[in-house]
Protein backbone atom coordinates (compact mmCIF):
# COMPACT_ATOMS: atom_id res chain seq x y z
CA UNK A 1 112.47 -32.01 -59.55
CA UNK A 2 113.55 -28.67 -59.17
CA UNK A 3 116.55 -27.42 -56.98
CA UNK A 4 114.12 -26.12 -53.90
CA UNK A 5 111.96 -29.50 -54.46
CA UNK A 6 115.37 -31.17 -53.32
CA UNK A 7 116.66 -28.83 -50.50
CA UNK A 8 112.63 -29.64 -49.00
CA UNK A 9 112.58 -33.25 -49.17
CA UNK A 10 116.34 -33.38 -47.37
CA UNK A 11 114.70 -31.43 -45.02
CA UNK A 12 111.85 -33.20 -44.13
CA UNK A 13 113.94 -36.51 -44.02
CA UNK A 14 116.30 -35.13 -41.27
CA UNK A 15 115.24 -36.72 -38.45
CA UNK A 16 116.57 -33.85 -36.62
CA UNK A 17 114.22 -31.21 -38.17
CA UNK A 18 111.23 -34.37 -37.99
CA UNK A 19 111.79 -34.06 -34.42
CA UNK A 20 111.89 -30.76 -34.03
CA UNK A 21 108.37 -30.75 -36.01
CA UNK A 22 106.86 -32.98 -33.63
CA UNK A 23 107.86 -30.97 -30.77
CA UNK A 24 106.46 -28.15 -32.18
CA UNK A 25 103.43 -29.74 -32.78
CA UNK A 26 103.11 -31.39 -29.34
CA UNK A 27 103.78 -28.38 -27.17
CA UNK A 28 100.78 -26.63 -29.34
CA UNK A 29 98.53 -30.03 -28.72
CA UNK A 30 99.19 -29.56 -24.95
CA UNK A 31 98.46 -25.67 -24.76
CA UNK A 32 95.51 -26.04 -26.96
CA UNK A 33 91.87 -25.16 -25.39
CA UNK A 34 91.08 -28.47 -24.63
CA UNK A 35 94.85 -30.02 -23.61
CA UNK A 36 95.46 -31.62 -20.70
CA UNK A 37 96.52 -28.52 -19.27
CA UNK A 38 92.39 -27.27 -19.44
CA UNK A 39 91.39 -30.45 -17.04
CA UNK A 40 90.58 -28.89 -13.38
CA UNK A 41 89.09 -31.57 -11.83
CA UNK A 42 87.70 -35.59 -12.24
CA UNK A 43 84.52 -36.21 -9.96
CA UNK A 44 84.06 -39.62 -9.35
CA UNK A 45 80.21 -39.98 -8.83
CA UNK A 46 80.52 -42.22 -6.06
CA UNK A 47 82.23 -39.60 -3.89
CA UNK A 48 78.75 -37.29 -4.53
CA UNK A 49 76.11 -39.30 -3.86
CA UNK A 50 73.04 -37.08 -4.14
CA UNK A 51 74.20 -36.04 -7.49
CA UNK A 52 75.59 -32.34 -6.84
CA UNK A 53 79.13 -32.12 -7.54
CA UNK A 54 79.78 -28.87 -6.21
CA UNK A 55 82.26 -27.28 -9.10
CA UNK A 56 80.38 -28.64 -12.31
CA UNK A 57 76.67 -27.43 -13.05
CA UNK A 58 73.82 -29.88 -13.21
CA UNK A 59 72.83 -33.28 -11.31
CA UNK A 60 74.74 -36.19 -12.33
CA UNK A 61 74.15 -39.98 -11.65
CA UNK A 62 74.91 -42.55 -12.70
CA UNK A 63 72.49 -45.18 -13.91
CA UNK A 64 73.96 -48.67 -14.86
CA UNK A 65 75.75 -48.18 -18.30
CA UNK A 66 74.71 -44.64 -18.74
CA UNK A 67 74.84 -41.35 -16.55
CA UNK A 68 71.51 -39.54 -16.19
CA UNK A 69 72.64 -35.60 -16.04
CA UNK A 70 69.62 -33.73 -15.15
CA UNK A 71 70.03 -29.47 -15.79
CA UNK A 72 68.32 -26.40 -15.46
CA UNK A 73 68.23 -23.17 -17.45
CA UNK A 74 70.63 -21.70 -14.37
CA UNK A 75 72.88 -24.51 -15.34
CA UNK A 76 73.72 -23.05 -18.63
CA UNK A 77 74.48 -27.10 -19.64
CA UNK A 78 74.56 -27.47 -23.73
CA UNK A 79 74.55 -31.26 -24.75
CA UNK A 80 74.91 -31.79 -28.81
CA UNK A 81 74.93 -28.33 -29.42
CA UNK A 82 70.97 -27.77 -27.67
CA UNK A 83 70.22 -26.17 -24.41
CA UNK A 84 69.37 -28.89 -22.05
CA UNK A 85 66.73 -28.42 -19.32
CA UNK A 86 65.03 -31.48 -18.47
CA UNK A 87 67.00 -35.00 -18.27
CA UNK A 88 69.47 -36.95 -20.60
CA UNK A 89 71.58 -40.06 -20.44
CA UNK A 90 75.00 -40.03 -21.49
CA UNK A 91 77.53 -42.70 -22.50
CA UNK A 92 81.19 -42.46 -21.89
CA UNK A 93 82.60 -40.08 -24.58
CA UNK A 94 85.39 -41.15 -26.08
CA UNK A 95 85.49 -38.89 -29.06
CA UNK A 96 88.26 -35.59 -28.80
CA UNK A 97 87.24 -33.66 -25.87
CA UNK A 98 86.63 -31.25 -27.99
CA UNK A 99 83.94 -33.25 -29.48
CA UNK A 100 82.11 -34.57 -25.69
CA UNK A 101 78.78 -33.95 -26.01
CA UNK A 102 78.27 -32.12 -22.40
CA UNK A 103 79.56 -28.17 -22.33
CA UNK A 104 79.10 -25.13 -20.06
CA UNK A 105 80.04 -21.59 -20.95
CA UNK A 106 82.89 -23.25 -22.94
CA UNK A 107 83.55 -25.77 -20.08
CA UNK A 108 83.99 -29.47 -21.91
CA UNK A 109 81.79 -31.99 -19.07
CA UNK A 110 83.68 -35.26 -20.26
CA UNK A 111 81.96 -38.51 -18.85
CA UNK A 112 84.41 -40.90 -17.92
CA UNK A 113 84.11 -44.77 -16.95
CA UNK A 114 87.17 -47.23 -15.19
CA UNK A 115 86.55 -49.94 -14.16
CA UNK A 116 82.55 -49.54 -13.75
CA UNK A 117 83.03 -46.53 -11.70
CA UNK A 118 81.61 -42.91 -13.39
CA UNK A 119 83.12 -39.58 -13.28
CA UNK A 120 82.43 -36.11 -15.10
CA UNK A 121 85.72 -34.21 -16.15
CA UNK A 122 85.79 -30.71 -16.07
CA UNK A 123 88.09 -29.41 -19.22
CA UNK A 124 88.21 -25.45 -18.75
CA UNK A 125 90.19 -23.32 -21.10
CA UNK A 126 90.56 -20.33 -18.96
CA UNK A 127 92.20 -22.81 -16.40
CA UNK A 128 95.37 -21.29 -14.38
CA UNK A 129 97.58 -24.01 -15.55
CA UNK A 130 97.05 -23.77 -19.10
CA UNK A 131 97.75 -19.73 -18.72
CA UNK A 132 100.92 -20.60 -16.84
CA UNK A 133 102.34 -23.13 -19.57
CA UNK A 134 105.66 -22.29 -20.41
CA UNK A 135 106.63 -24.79 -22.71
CA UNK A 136 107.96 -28.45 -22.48
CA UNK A 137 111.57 -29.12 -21.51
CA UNK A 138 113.03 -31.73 -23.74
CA UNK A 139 116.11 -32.94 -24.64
CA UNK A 140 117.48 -31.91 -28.34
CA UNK A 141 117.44 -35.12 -31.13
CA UNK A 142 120.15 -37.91 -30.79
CA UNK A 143 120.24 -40.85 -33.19
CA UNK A 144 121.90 -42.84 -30.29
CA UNK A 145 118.17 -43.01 -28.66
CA UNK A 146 117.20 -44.33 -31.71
CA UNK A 147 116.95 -48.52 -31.20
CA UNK A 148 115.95 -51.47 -32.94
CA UNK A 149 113.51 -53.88 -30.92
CA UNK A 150 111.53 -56.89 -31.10
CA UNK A 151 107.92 -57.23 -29.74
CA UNK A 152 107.40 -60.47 -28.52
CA UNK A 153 103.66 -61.17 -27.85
CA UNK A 154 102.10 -62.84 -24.80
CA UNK A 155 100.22 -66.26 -25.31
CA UNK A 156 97.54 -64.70 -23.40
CA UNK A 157 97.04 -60.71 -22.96
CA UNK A 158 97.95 -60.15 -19.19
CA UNK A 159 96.35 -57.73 -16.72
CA UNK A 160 98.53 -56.31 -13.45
CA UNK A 161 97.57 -54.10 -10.94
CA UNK A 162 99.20 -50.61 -10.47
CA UNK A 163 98.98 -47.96 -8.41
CA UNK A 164 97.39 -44.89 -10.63
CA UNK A 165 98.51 -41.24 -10.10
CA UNK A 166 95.46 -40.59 -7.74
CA UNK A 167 97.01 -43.36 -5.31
CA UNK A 168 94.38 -45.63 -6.08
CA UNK A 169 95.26 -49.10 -8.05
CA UNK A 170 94.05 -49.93 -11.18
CA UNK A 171 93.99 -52.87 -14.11
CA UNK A 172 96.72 -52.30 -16.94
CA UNK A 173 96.25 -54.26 -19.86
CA UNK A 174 99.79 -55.71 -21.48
CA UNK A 175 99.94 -57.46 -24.67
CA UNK A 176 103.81 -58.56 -24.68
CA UNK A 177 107.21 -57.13 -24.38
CA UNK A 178 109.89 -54.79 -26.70
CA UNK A 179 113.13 -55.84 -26.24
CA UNK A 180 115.91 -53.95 -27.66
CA UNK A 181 119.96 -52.76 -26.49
CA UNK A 182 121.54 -49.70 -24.85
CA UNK A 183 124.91 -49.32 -25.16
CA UNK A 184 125.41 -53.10 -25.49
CA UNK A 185 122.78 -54.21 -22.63
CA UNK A 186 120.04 -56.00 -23.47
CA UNK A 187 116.49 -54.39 -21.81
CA UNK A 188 112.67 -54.87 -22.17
CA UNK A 189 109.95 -52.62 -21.75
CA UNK A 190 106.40 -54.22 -21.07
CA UNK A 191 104.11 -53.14 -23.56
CA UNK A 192 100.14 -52.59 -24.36
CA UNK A 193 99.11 -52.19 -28.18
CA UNK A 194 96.54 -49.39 -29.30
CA UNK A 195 93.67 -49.93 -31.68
CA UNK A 196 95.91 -48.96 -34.26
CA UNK A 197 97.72 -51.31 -33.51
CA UNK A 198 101.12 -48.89 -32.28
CA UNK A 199 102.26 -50.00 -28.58
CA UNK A 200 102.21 -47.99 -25.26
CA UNK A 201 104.59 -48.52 -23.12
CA UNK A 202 104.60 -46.82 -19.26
CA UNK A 203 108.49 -46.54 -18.40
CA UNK A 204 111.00 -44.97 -15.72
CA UNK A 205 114.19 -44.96 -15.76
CA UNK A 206 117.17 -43.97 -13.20
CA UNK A 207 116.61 -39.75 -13.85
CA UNK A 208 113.04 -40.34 -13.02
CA UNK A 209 111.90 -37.48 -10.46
CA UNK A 210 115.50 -36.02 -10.76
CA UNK A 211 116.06 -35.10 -13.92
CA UNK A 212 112.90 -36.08 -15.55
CA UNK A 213 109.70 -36.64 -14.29
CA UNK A 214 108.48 -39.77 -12.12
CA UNK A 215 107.69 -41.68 -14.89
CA UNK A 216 107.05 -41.57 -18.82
CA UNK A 217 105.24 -42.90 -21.69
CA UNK A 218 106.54 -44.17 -25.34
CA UNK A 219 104.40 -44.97 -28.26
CA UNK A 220 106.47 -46.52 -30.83
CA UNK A 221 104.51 -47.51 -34.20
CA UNK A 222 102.85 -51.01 -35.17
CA UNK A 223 105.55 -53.58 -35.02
CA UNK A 224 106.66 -55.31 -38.64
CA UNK A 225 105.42 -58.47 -39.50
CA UNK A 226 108.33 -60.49 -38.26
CA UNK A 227 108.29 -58.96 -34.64
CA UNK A 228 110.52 -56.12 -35.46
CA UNK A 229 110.25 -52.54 -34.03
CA UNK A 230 111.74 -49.10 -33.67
CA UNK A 231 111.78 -47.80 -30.35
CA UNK A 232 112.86 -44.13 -30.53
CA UNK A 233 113.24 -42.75 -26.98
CA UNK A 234 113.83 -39.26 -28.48
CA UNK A 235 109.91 -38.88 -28.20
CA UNK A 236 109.84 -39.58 -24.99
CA UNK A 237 106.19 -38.23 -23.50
CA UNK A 238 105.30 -36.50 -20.11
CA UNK A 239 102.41 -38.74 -19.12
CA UNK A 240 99.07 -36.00 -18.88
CA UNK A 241 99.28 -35.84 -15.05
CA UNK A 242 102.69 -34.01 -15.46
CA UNK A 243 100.74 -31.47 -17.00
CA UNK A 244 97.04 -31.77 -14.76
CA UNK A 245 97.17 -33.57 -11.16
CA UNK A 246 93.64 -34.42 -12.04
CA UNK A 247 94.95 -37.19 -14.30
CA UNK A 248 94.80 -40.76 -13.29
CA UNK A 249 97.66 -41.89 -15.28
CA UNK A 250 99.27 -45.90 -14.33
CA UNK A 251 102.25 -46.00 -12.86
CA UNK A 252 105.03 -48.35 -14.56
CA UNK A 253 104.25 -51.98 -14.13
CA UNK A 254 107.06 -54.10 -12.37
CA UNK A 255 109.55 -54.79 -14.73
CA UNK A 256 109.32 -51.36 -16.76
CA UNK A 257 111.88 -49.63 -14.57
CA UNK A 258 115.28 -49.01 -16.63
CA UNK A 259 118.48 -49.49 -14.96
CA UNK A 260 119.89 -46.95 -17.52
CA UNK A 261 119.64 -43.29 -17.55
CA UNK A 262 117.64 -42.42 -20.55
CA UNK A 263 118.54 -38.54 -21.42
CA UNK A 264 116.59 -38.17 -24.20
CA UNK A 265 112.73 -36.66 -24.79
CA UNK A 266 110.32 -34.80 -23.00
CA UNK A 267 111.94 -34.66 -19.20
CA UNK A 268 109.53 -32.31 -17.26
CA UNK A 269 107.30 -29.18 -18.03
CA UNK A 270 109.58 -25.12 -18.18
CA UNK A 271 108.78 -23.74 -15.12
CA UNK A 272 107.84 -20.07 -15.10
């Protein structure tokens, strides 16, 4: 291995420059075209009855497990790449946005289902937050964030209700709980697990709205097989509706409220 072979693979094993990496790369995910800083607006269907929302083109309704999205050649509405005119039926997307099947002049018309109620998302990249970003504030790497855990599953999976970021309250799915130490305390955050099998955790903690935002997420990976986990509050996210009020992000369950300041991560998006 030669001499510059070394000096890189020191460098990518500082978790310090790791970090800084994923910063990087998570302030460009955010400010890409289709971030969460491109969503203007969530239309629940139920709130537009004869099918006219009156910022999105076309006639949407929805149609038991399917919206029916009805355009005309005024509507300018693209579905899998073909000009519609006439009628389709859609299913929720849940591809990359990027990838929804419904677009308009670059506009990404992402179909959206919770809890059996429809809504069309309008992801714009000429929207004025996204040409207003600034950056992410975030607090530099610090290995003292960094903090062993155990996941302890629940018997059953559990479902609580929360209040959701458009003040309505909503189902959130937990699977069990990390528990891990700060500075010699012992604390738990309830947690859901991914697909992937990673968990998702929806935390605050006492700088929340001060010197943070209200609330946060963490993603730490799949736990080991004996329970055991790394939860590394240095990554620390903004939740999307820091970024987009049209979010409907959860609110942290009971429980997931830290009596400890936790300085570390993403804390709030630069201001101008």
């Amino acid at each position: 291995m030669s001499t510059d072979d070394t000096a890189r693979g020191a460098l990518d094993a500082d978790p310090r420059q790791e970090w800084q990496h994923w910063h990087e790369q998570r302030t460009a995910a955010v400010a890409s075209s289709y971030g969460p800083l491109s969503l203007t607006g969530t239309y629940w269907l139920s709130d537009f009855p004869e099918g006219r929302i009156p910022a999105v083109p076309g006639l949407w309704r929805a149609d038991g497990d399917e919206v029916v999205l009805t355009a005309g050649a005024e509507d300018a509405i693209t579905v899998d790449g073909a000009p519609l005119i006439g009628t389709v039926r859609l299913a929720a997307d849940h591809a990359p946005i990027h990838e929804s099947r419904a677009e308009s002049a670059g506009r990404r018309l992402v179909v959206l289902r919770r809890e059996g109620e429809w809504a069309v998302r309008d992801f714009d990249p000429e929207s004025e937050a996204r040409r207003a970003f600034r950056g992410i504030e975030a607090t530099p790497y610090d290995e003292k964030w960094v903090r062993p855990g155990v996941f302890r599953p629940y018997a059953e999976s559990r479902s609580v209700r929360v209040e959701n970021a458009d003040g309505k309250e909503r189902g959130l799915g937990l699977a069990g709980e990390v528990v891990f130490d700060l500075d010699g305390t012992d604390h738990s955050l309830q947690v859901a697990i991914e697909d992937d099998g990673s968990l998702w955790a929806v935390f605050a903690d006492t700088s929340s709205g001060k010197d943070s935002y209200r609330f946060r997420f963490l993603r730490p990976a799949a736990p080991a097989a004996d329970g055991s986990v790394t939860v590394d509050f240095n990554r620390a996210l903004l939740p999307p509706c820091a970024f987009a009020a049209h979010f409907i992000c959860p609110f942290p369950p009971p429980g997931n409220t830290l009596d400890a300041e936790i300085a570390a991560g993403e804390r709030r998006v630069a201001e101008a």
